[in-house]
C-alpha atoms as a PDB file:
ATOM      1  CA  UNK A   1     -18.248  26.312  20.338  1.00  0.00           C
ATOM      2  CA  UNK A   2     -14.758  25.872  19.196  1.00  0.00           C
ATOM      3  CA  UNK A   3     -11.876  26.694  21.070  1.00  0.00           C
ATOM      4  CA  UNK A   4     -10.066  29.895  20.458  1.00  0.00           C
ATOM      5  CA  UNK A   5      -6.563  28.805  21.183  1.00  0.00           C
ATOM      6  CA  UNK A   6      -4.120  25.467  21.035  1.00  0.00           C
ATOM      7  CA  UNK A   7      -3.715  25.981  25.236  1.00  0.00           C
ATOM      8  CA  UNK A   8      -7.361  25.853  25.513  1.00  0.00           C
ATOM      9  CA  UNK A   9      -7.721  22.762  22.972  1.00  0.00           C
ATOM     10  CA  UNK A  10      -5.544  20.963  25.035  1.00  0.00           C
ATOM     11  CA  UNK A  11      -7.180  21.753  28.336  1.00  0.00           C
ATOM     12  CA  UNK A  12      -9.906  20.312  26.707  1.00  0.00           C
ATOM     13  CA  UNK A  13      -8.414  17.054  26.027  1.00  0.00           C
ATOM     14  CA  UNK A  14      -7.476  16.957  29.277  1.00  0.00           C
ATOM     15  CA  UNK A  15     -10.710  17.824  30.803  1.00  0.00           C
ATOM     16  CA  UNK A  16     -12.747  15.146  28.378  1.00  0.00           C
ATOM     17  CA  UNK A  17      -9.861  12.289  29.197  1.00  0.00           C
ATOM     18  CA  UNK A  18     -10.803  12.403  32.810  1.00  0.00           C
ATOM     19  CA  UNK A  19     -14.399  13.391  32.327  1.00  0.00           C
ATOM     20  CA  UNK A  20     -14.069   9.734  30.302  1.00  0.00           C
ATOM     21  CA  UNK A  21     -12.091   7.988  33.021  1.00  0.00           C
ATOM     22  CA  UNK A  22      -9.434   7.523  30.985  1.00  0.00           C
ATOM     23  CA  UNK A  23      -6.830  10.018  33.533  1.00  0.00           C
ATOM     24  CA  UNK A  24      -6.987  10.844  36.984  1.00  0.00           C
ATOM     25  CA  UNK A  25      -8.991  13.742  37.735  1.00  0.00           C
ATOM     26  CA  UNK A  26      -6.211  14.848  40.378  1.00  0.00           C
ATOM     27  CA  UNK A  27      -3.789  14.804  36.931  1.00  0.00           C
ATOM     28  CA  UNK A  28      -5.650  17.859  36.376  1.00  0.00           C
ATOM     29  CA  UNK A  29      -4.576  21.238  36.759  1.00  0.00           C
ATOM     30  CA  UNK A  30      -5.375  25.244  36.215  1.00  0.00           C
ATOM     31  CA  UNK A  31      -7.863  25.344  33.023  1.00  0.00           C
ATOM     32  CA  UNK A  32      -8.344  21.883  32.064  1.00  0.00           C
ATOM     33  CA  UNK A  33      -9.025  21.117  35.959  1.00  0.00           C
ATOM     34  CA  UNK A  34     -12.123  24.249  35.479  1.00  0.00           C
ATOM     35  CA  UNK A  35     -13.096  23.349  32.630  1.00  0.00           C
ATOM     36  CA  UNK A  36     -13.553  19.172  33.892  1.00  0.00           C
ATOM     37  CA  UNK A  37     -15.883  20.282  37.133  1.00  0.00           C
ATOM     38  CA  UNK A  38     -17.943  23.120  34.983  1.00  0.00           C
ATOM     39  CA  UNK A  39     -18.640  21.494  30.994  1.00  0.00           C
ATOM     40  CA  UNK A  40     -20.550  18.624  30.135  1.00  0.00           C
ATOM     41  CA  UNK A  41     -19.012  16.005  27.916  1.00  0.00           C
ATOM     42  CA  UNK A  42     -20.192  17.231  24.963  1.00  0.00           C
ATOM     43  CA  UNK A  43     -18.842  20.821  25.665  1.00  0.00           C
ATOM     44  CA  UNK A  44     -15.475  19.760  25.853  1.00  0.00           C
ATOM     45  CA  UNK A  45     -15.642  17.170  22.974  1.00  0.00           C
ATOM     46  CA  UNK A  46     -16.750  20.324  21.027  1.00  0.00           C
ATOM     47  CA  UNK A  47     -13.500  22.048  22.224  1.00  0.00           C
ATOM     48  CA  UNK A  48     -11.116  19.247  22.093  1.00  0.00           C
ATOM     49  CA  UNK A  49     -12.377  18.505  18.538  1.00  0.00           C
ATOM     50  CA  UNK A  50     -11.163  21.996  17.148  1.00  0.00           C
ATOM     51  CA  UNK A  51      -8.508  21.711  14.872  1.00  0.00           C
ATOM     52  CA  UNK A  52      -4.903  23.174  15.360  1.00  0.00           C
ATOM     53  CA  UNK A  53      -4.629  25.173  12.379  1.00  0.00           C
ATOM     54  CA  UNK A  54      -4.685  28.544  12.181  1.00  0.00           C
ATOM     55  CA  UNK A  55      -5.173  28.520  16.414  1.00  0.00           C
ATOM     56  CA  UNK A  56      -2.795  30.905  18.390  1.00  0.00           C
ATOM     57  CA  UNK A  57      -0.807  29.132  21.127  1.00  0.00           C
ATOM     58  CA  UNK A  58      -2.835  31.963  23.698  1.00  0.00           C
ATOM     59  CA  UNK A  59      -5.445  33.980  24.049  1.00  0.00           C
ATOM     60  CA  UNK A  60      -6.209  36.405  26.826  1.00  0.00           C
ATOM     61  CA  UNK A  61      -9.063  35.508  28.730  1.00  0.00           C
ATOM     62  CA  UNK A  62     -11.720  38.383  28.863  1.00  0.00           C
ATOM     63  CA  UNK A  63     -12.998  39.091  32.293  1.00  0.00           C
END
């Protein structure tokens, strides 16, 4: 599943660079700190792997 905005692509990154051990996972924060204790690797390498173009900065979250 690709992310549907550039703030979520980012969390991603985030998320997958500590899932990796490459950051601290207290570095985390807000999204990318939800999205690092409830994906898999692979979930957020799908995110973090969506390109930039065409992406909104935002998107409302649906509840």
């Amino acid at each position: 599943m690709p992310a549907r905005s550039k703030a979520q692509q980012r969390a991603a990154g985030a998320a997958l660079s500590a899932k990796r051990g490459e950051t601290r996972v207290s570095e985390l924060k807000g999204a990318s700190k939800e999205m690092y204790d409830s994906m898999s690797e692979a979930e957020l390498e799908d995110f973090a792997g969506t390109s930039l173009d065409g992406l909104p900065d935002k998107v409302e979250e649906d509840d």
